[in-house]
N, C-alpha and C. Protein backbone atom coordinates (compact mmCIF):
# COMPACT_ATOMS: atom_id res chain seq x y z
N UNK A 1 -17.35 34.26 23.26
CA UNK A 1 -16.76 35.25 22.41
C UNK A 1 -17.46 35.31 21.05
N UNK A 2 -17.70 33.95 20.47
CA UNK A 2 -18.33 34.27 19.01
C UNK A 2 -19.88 35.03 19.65
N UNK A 3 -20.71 34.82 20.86
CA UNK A 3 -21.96 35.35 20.64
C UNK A 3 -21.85 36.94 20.44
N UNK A 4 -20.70 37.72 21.55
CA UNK A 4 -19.97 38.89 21.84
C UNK A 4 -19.73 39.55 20.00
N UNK A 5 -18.98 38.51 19.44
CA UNK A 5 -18.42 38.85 17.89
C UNK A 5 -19.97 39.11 16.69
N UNK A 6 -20.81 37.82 16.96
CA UNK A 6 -22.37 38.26 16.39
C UNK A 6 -23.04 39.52 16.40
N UNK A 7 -22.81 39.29 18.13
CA UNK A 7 -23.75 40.84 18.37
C UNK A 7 -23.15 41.85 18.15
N UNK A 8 -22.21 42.25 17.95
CA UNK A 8 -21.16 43.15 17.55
C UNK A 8 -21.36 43.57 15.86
N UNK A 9 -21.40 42.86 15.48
CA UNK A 9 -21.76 42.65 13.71
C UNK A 9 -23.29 43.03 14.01
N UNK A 10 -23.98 41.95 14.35
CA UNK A 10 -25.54 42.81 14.33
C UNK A 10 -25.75 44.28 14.49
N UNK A 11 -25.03 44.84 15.42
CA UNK A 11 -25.57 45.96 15.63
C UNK A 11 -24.86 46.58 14.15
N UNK A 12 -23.55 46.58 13.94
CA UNK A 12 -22.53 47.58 13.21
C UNK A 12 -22.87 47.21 12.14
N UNK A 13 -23.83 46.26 11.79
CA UNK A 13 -24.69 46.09 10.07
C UNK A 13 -25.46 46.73 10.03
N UNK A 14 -26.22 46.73 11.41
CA UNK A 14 -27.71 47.53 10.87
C UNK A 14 -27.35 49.35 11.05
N UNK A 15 -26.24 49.43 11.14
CA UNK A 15 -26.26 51.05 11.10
C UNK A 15 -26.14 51.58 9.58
N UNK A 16 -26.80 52.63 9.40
CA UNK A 16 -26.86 52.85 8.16
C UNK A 16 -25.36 52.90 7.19
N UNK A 17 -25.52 52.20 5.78
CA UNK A 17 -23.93 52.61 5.29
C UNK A 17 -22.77 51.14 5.78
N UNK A 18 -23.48 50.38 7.01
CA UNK A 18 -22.55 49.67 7.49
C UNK A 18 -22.14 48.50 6.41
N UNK A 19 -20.73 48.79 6.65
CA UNK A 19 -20.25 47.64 5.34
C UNK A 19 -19.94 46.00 5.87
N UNK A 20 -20.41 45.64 6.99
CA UNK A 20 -20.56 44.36 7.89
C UNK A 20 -21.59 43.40 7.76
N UNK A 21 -22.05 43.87 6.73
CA UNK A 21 -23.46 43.05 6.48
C UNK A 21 -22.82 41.67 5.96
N UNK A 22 -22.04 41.51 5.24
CA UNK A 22 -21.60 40.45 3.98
C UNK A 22 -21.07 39.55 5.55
N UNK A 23 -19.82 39.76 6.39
CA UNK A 23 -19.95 39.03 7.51
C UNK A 23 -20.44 38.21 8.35
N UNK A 24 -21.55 39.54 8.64
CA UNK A 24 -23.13 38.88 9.57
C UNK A 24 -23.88 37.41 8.46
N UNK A 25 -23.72 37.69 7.51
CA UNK A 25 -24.60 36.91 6.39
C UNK A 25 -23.84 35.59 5.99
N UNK A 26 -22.56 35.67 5.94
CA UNK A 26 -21.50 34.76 5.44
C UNK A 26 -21.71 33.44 6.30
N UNK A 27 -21.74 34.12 7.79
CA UNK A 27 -21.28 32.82 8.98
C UNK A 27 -19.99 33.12 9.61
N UNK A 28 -19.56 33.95 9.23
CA UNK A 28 -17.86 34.46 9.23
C UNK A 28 -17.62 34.10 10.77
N UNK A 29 -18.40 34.47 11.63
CA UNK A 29 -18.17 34.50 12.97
C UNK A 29 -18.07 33.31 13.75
N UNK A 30 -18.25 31.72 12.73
CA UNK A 30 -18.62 30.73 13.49
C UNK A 30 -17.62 29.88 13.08
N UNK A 31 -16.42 30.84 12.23
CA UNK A 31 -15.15 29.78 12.14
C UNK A 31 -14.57 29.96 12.51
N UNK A 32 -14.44 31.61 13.14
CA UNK A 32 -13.14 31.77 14.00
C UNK A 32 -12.55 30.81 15.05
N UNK A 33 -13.38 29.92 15.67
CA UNK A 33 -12.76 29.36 16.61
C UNK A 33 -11.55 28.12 16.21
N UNK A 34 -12.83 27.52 14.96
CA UNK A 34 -11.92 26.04 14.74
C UNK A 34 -10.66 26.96 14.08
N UNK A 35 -10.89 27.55 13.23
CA UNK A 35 -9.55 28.47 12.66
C UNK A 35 -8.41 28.81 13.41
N UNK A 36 -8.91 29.55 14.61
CA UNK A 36 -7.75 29.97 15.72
C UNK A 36 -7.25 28.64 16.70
N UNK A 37 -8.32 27.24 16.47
CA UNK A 37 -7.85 26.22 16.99
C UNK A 37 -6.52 25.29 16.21
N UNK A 38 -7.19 25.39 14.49
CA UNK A 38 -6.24 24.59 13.98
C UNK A 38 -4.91 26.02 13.79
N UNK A 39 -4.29 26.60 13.66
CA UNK A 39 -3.50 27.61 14.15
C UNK A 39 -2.70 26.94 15.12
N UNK A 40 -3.45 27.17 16.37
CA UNK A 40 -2.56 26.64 17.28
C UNK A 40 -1.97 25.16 17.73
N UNK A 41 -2.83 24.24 16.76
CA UNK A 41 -2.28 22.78 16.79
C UNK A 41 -1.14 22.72 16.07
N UNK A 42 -0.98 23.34 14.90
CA UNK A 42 -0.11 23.44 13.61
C UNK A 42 1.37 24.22 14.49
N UNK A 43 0.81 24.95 15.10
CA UNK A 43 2.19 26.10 15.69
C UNK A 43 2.40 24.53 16.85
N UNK A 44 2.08 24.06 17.90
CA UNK A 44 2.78 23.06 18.74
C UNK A 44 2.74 21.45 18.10
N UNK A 45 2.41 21.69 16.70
CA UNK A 45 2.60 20.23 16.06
C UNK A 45 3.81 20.57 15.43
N UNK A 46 4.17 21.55 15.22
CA UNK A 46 5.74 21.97 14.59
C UNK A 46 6.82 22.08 15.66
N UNK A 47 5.82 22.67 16.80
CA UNK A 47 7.41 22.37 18.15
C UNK A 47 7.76 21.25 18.72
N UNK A 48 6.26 20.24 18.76
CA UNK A 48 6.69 19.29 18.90
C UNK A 48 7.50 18.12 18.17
N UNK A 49 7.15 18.40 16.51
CA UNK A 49 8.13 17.97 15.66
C UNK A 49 8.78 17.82 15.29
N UNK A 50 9.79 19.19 15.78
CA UNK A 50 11.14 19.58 15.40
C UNK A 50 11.82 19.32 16.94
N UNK A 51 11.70 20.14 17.77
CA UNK A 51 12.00 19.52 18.79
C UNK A 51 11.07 19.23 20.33
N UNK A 52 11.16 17.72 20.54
CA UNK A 52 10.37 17.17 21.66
C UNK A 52 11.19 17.26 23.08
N UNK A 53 9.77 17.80 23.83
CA UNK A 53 10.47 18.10 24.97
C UNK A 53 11.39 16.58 25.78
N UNK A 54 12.21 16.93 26.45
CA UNK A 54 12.99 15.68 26.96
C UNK A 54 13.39 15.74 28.99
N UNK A 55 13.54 14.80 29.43
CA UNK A 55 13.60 14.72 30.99
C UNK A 55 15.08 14.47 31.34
N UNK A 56 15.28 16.03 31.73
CA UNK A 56 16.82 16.32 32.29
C UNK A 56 16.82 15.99 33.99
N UNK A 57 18.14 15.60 34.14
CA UNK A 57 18.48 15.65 35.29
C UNK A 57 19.42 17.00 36.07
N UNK A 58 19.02 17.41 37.03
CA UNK A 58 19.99 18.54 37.73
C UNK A 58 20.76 17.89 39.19
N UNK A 59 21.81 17.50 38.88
CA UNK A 59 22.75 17.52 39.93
C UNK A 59 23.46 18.49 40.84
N UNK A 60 24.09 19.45 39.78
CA UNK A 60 24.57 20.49 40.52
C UNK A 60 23.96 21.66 41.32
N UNK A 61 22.80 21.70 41.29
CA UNK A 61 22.00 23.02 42.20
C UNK A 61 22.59 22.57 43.61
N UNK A 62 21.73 21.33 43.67
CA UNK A 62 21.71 21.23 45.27
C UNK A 62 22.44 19.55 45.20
N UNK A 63 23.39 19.55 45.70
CA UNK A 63 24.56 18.47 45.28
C UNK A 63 23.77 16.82 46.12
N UNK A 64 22.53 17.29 47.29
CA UNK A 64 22.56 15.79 47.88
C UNK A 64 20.91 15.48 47.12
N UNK A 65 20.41 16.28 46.79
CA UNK A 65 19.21 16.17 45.63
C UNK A 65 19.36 15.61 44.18
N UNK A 66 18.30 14.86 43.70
CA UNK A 66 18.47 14.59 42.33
C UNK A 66 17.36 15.63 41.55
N UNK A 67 17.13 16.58 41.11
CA UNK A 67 16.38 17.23 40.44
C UNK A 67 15.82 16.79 38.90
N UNK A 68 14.67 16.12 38.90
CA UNK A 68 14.00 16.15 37.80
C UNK A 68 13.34 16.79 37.05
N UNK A 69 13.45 17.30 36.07
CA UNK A 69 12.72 18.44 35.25
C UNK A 69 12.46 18.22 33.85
N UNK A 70 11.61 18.61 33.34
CA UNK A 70 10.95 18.92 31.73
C UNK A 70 11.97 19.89 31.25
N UNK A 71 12.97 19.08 30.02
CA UNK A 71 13.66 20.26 29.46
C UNK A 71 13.22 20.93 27.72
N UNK A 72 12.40 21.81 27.57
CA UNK A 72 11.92 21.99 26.15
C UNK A 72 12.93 22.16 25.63
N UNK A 73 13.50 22.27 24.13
CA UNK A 73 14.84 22.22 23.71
C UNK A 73 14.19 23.57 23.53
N UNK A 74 13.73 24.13 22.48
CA UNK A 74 13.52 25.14 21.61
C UNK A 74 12.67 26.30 22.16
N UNK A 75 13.47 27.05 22.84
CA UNK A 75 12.84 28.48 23.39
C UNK A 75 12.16 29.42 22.47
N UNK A 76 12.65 28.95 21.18
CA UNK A 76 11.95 30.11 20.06
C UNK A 76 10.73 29.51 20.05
N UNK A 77 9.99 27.75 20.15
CA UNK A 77 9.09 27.80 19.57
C UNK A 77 7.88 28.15 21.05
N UNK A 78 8.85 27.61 22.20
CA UNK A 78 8.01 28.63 23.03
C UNK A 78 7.33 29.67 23.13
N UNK A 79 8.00 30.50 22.84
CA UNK A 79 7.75 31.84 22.30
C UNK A 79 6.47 32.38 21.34
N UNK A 80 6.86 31.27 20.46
CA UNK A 80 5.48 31.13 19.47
C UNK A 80 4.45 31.00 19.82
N UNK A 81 4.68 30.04 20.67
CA UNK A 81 3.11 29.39 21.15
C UNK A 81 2.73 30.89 22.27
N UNK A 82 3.52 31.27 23.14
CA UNK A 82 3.44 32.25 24.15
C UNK A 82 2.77 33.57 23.92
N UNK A 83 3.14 33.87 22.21
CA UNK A 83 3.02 35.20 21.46
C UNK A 83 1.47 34.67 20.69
N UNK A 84 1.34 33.57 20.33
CA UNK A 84 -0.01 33.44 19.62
C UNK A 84 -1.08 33.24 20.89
N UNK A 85 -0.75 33.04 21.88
CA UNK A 85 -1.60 32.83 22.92
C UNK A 85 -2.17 34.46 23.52
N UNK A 86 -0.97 35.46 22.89
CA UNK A 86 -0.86 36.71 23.67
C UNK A 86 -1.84 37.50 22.41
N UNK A 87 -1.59 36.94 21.28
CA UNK A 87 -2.44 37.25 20.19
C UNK A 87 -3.96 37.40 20.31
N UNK A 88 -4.06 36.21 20.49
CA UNK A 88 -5.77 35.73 20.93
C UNK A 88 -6.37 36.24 21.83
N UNK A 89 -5.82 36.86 23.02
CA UNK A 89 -6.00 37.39 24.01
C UNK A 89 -5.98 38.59 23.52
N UNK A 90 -5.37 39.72 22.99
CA UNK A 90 -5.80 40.81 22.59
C UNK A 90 -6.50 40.75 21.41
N UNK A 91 -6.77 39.91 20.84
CA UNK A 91 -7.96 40.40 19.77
C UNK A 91 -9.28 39.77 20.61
N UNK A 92 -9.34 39.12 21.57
CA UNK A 92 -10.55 38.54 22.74
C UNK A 92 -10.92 39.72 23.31
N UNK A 93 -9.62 40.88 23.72
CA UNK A 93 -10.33 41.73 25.35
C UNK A 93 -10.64 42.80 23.31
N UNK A 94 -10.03 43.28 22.93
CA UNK A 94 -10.74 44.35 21.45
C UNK A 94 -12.18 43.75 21.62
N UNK A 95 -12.01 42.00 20.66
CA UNK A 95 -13.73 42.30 20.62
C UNK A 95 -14.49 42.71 21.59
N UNK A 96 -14.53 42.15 23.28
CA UNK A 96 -15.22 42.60 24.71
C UNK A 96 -15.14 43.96 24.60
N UNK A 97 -14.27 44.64 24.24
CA UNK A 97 -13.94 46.30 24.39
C UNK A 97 -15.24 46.78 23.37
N UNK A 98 -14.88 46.51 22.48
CA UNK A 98 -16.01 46.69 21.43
C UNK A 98 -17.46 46.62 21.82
N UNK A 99 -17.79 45.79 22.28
CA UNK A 99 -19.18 45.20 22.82
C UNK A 99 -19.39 45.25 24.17
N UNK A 100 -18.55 46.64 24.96
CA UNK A 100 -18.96 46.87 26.12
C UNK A 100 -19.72 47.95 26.36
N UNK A 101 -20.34 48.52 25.31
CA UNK A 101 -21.13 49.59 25.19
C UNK A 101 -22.76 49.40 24.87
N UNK A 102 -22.61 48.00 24.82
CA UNK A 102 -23.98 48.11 23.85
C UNK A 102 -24.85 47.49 24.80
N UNK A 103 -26.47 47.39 24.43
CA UNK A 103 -27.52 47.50 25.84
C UNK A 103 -27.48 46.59 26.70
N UNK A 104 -27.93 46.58 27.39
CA UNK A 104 -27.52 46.32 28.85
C UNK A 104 -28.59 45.07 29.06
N UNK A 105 -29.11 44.26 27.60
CA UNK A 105 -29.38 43.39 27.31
C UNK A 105 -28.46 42.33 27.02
N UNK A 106 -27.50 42.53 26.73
CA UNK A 106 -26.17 42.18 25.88
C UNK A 106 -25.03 42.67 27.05
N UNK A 107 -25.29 42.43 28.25
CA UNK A 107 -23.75 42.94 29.02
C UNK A 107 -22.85 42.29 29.21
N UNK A 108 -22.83 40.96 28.37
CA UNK A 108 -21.75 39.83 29.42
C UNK A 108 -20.28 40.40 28.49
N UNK A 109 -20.34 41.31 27.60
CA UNK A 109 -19.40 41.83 27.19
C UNK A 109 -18.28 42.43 27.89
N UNK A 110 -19.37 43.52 29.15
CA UNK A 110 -18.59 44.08 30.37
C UNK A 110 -17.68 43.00 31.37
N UNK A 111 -18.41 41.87 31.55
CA UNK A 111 -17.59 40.87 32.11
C UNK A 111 -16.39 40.35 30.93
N UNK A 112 -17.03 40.10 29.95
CA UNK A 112 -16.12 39.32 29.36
C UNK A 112 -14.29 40.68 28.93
N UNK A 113 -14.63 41.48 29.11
CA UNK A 113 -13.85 42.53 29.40
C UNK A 113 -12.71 42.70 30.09
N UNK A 114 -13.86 42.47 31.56
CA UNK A 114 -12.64 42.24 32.48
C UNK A 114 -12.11 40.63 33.34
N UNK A 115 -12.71 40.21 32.30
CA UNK A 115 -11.99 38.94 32.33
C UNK A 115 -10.30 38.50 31.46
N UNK A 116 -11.25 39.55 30.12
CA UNK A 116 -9.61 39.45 29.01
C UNK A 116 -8.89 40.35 30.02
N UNK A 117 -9.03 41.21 30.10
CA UNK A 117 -7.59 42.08 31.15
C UNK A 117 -6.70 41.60 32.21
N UNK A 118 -7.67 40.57 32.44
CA UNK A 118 -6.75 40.10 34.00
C UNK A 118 -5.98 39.08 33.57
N UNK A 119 -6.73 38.20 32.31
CA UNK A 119 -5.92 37.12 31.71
C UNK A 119 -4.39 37.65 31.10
N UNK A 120 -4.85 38.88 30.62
CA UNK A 120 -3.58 39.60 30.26
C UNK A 120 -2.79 40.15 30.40
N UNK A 121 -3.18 40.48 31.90
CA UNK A 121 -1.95 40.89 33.08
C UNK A 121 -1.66 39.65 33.85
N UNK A 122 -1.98 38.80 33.76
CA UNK A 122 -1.40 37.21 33.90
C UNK A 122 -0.38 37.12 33.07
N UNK A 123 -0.85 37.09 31.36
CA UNK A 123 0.22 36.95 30.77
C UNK A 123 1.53 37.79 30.38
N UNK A 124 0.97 38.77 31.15
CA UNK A 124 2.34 40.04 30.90
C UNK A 124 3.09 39.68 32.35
N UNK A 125 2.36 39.44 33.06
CA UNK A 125 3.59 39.07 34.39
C UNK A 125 4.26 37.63 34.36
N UNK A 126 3.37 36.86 33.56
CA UNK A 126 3.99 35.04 33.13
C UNK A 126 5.55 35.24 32.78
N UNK A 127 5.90 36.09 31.76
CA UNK A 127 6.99 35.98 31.29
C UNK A 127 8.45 36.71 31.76
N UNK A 128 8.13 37.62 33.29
CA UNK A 128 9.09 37.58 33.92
C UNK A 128 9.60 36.88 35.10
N UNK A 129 8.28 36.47 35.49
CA UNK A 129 8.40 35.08 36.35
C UNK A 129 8.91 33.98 35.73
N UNK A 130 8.43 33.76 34.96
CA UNK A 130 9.38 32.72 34.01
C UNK A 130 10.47 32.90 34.10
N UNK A 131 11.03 33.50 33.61
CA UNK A 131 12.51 33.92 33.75
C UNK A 131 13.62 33.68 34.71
N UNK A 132 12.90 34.13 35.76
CA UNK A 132 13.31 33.80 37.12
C UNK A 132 13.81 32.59 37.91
């Protein structure tokens, strides 16, 4: 993704007028990751902080079974983590969208494209299966 995010800037600097130059020049493109990494440690270092998941027992489903399960307390911070994951993923398939036009030197954009889409109809169907 950052090479996808480079070449993306390369081209949209060198067009005349383009105001992307300061970007391309900065490095800007080579922190996004640790950035969007520490993000997401901070968002499940807070769910895990506040509340830690714990190992419930289920008796009553099926009365001659003992059912063991992972019980997360906190569905909101689920959520968090679920929605920043859903985050990343649409600003991933934008940049591929972006950089699926450009020469056919540079195509892994087209893949990387339809790779974000499917991840993201994964995650749009995750959360009614979940449910379930």
């Amino acid at each position: 993704m950052i090479k996808t995010i480079t070449v993306i800037l390369t081209f949209k600097a060198m067009k005349p007028g383009g105001t992307m130059r300061c970007l391309l020049v900065s490095g800007a493109s080579n922190s996004v990751i640790p950035i969007c990494s520490l993000i997401q440690m901070i968002i499940c270092g807070i769910w895990l902080g506040t509340s830690l998941p714990f190992i419930d027992t289920d008796s009553h489903s099926e009365p001659r079974n003992l059912i063991i399960m992972c019980n997360n307390d906190s569905v909101t911070a689920f959520y968090c983590v679920l929605d920043y994951l859903g985050f990343l993923d649409l600003e991933s398939f934008t940049v591929a969208f972006l950089g699926r036009k450009l020469p056919d030197t540079f195509n892994e954009a087209k893949f990387l494209t339809f790779s974000k889409l499917v991840f993201c109809s994964v995650l749009v169907t995750f959360v009614p299966i979940y449910h379930t």
